[in-house]
PDB file of N, CA and C in Angstrom:
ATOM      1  N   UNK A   1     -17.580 -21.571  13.051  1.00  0.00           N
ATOM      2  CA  UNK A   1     -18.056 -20.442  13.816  1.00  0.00           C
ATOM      3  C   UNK A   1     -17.486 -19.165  13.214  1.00  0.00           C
ATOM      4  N   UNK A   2     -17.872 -17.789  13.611  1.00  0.00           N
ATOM      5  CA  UNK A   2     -17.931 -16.719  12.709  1.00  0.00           C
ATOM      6  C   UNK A   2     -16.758 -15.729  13.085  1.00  0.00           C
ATOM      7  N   UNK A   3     -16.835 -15.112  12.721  1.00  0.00           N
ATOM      8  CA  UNK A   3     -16.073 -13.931  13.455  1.00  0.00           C
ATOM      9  C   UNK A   3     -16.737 -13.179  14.606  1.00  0.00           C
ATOM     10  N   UNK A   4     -16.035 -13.170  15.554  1.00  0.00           N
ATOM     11  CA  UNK A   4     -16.935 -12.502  16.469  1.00  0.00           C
ATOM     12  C   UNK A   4     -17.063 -10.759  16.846  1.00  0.00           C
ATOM     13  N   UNK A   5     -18.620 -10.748  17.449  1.00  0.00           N
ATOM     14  CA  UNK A   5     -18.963  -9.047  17.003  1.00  0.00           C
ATOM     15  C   UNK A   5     -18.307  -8.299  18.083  1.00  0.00           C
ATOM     16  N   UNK A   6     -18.077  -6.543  17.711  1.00  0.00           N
ATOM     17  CA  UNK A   6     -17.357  -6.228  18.516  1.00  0.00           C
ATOM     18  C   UNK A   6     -18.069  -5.966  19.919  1.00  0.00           C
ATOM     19  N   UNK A   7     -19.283  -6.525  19.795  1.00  0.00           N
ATOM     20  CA  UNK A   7     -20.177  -6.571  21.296  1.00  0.00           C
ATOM     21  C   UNK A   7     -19.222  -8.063  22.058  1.00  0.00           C
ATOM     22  N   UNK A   8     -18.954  -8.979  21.577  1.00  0.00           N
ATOM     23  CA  UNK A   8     -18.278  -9.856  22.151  1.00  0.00           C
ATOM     24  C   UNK A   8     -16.979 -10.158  22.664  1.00  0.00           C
ATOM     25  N   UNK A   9     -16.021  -9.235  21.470  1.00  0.00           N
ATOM     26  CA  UNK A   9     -14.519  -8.841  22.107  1.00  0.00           C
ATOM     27  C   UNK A   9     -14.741  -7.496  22.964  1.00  0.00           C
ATOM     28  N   UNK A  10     -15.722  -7.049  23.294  1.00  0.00           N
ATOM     29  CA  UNK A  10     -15.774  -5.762  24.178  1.00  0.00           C
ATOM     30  C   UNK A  10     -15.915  -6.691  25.361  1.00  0.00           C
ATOM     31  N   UNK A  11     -17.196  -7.963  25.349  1.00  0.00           N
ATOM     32  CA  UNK A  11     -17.270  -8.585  26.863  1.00  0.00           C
ATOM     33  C   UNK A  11     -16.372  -9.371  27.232  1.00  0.00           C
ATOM     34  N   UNK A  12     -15.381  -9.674  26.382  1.00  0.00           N
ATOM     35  CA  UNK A  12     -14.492 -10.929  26.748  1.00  0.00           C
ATOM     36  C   UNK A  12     -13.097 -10.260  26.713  1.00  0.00           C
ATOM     37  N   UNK A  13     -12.767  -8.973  26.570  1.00  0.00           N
ATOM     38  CA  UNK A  13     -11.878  -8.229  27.198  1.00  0.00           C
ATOM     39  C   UNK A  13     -12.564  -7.568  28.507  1.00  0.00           C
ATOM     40  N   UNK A  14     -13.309  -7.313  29.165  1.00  0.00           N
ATOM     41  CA  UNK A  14     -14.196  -6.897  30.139  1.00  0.00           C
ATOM     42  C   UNK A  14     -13.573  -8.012  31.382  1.00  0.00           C
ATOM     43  N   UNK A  15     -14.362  -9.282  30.658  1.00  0.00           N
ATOM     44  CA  UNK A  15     -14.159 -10.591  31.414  1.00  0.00           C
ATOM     45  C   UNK A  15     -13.048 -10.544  32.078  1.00  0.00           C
ATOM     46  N   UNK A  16     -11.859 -10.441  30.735  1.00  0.00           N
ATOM     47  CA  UNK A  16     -10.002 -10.915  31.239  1.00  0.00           C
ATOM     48  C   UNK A  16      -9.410  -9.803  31.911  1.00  0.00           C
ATOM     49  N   UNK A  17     -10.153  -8.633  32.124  1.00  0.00           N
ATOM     50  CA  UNK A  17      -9.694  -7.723  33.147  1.00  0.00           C
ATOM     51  C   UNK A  17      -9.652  -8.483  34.723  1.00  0.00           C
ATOM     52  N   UNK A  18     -10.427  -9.137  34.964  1.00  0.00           N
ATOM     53  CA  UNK A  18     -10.689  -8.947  35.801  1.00  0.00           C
ATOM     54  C   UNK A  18      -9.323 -10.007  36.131  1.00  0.00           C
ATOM     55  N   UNK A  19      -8.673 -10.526  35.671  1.00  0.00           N
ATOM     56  CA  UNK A  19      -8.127 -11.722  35.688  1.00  0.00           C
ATOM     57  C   UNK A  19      -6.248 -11.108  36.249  1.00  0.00           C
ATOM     58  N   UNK A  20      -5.651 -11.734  36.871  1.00  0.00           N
ATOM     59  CA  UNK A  20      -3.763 -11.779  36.472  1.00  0.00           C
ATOM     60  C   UNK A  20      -3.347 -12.429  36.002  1.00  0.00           C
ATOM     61  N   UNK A  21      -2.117 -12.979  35.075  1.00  0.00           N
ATOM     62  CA  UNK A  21      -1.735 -13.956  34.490  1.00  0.00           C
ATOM     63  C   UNK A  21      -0.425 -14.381  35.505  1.00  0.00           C
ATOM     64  N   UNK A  22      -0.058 -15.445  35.875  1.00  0.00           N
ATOM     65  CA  UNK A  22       1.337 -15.973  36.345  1.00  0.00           C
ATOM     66  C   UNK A  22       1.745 -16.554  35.613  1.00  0.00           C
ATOM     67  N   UNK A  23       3.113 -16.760  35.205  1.00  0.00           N
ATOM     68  CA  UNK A  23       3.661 -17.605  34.023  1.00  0.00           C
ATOM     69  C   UNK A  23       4.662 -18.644  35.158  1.00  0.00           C
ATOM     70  N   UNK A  24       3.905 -19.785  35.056  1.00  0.00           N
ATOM     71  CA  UNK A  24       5.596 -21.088  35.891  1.00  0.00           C
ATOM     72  C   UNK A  24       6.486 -21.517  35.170  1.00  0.00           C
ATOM     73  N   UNK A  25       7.310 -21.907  35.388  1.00  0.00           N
ATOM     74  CA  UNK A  25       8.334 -22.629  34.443  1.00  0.00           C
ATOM     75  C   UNK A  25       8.261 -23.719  34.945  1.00  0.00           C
ATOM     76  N   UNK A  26       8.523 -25.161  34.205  1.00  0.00           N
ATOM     77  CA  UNK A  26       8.789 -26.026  34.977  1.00  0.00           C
ATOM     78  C   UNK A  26       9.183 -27.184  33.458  1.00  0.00           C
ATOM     79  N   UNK A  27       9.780 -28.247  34.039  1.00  0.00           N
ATOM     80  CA  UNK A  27      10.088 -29.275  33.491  1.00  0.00           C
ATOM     81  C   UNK A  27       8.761 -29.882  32.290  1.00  0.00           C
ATOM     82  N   UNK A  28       9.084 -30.014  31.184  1.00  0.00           N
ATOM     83  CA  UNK A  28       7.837 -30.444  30.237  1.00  0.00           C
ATOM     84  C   UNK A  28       7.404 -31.840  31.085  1.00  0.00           C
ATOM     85  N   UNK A  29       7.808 -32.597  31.629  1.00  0.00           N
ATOM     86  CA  UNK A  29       8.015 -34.371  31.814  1.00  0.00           C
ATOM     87  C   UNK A  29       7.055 -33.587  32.882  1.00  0.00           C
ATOM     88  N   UNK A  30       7.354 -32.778  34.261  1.00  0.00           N
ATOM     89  CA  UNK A  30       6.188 -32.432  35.230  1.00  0.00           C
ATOM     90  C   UNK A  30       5.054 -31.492  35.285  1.00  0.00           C
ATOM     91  N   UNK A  31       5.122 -31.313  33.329  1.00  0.00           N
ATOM     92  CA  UNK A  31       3.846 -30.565  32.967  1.00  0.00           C
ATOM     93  C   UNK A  31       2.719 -31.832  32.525  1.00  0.00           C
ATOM     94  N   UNK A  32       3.488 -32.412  32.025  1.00  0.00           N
ATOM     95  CA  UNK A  32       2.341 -33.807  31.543  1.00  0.00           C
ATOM     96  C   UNK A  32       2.290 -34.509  32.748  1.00  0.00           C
ATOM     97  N   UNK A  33       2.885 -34.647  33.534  1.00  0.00           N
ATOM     98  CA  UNK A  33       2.133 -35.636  34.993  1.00  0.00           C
ATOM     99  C   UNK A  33       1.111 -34.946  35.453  1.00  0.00           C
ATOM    100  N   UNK A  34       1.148 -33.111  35.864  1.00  0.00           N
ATOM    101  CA  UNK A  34       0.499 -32.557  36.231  1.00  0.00           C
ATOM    102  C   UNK A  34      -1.033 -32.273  35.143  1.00  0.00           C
ATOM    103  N   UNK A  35      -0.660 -32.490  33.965  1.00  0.00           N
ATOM    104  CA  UNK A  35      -1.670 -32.585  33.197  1.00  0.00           C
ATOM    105  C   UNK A  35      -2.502 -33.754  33.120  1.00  0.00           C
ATOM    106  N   UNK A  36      -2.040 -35.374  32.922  1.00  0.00           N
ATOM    107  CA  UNK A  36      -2.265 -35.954  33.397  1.00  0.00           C
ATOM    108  C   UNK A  36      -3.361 -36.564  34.402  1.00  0.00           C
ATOM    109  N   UNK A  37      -2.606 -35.815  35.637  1.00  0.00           N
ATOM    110  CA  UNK A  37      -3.690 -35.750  36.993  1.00  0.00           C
ATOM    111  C   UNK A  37      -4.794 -34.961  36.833  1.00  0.00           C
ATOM    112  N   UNK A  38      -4.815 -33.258  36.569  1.00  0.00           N
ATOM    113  CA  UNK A  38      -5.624 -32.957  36.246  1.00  0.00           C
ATOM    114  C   UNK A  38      -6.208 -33.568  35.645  1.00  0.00           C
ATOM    115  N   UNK A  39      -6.676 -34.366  34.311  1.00  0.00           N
ATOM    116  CA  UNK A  39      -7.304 -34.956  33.436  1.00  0.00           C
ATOM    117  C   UNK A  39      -8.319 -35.707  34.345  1.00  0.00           C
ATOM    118  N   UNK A  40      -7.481 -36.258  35.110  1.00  0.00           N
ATOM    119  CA  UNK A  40      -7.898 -37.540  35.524  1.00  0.00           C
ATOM    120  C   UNK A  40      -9.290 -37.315  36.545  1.00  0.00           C
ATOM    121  N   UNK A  41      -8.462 -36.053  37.335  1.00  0.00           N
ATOM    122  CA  UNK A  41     -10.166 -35.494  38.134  1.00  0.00           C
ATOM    123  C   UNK A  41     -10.906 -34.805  37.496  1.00  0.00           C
ATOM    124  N   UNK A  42     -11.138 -34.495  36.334  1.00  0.00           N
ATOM    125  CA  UNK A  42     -11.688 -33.967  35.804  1.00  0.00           C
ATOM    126  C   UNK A  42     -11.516 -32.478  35.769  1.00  0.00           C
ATOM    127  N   UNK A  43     -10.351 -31.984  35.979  1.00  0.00           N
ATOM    128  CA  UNK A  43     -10.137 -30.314  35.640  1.00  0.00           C
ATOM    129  C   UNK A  43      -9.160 -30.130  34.504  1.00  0.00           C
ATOM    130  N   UNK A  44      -8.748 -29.014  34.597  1.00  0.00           N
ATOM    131  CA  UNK A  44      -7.559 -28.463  33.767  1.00  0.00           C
ATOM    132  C   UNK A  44      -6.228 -28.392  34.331  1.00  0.00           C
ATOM    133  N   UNK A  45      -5.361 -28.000  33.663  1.00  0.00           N
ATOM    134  CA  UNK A  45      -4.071 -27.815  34.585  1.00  0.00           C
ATOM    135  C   UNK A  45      -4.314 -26.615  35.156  1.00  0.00           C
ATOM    136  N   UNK A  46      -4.702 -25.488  34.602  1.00  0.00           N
ATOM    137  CA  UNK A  46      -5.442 -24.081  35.434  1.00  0.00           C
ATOM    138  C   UNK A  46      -5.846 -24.224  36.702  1.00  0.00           C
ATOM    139  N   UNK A  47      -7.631 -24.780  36.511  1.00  0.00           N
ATOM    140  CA  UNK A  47      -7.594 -25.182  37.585  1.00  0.00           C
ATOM    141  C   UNK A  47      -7.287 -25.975  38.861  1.00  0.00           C
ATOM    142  N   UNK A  48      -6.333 -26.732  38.466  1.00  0.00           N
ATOM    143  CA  UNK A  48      -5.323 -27.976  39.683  1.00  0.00           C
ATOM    144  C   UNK A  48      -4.760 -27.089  40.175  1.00  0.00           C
ATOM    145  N   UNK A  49      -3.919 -25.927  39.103  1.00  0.00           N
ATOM    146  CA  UNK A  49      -2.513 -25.315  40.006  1.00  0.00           C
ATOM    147  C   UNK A  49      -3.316 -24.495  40.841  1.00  0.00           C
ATOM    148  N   UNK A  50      -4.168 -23.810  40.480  1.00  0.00           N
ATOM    149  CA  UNK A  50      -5.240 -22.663  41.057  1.00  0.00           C
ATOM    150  C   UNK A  50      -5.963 -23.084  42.829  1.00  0.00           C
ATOM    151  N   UNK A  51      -6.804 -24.782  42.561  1.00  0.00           N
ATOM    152  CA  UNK A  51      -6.973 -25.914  43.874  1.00  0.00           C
ATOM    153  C   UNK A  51      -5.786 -25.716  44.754  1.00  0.00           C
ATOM    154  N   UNK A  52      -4.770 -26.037  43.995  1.00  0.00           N
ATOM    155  CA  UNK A  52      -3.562 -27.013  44.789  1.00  0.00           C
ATOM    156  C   UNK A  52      -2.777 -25.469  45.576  1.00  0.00           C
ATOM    157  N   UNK A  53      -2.713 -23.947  45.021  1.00  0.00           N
ATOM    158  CA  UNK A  53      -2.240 -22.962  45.872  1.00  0.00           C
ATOM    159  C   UNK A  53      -3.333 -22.603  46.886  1.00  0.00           C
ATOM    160  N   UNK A  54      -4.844 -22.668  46.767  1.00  0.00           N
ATOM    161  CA  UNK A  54      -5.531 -22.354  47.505  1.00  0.00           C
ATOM    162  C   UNK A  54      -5.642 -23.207  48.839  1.00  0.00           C
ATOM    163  N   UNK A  55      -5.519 -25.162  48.409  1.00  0.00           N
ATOM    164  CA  UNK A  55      -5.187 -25.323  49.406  1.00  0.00           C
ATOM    165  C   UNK A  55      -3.952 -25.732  50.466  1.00  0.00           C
ATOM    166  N   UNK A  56      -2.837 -25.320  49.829  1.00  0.00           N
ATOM    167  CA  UNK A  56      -1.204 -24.827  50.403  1.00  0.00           C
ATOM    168  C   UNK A  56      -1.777 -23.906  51.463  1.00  0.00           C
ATOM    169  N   UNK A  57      -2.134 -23.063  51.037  1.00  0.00           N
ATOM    170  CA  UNK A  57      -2.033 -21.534  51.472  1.00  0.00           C
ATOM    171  C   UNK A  57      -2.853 -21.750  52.986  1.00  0.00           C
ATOM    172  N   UNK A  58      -4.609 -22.673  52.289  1.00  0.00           N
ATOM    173  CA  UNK A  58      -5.110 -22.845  53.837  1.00  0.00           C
ATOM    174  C   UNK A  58      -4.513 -23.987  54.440  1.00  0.00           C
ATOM    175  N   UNK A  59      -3.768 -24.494  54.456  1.00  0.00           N
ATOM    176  CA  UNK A  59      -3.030 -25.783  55.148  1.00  0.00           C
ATOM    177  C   UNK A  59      -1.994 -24.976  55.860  1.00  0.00           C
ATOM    178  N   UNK A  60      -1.109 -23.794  55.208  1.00  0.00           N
ATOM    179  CA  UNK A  60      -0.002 -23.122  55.619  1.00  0.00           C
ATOM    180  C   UNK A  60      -0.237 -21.682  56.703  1.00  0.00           C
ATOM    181  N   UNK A  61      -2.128 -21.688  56.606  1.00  0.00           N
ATOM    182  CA  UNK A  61      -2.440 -20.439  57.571  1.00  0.00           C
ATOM    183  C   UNK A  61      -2.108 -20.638  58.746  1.00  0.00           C
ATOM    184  N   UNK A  62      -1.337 -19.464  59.291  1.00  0.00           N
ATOM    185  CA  UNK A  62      -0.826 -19.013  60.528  1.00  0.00           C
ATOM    186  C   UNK A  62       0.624 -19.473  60.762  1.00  0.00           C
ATOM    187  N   UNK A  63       1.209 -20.502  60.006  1.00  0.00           N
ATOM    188  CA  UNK A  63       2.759 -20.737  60.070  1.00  0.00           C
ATOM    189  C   UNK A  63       3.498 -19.824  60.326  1.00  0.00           C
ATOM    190  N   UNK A  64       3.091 -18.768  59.939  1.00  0.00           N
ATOM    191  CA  UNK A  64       4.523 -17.479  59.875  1.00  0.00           C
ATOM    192  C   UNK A  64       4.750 -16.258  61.622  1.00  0.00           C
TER     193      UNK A  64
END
């Protein structure tokens, strides 16, 4: 594949605006389980951690 035109790094910096980055730390040994699992349902580790806070958060609504 080619180099890409600057019509394409214009939309795909556009895109990652819209985005935040979080950085986790965690144990390599509970990055591959968590990778792993993801695999296994068919996502990414992105999207698992991304699932798995959305549904914390609605499991944890109104606790406080």
């Amino acid at each position: 594949m080619g180099e890409k035109t600057e019509a394409q790094k214009k939309a795909q910096q556009k895109y990652m605006e819209k985005f935040a980055v979080a950085r986790v730390r965690m144990d390599r040994d509970k990055y591959e389980a968590i990778q792993t699992h993801a695999e296994s349902r068919g996502e990414s580790v992105n999207g698992f951690i991304n699932r798995a806070i959305e549904e914390a958060m609605e499991r944890e609504k109104g606790e406080i």
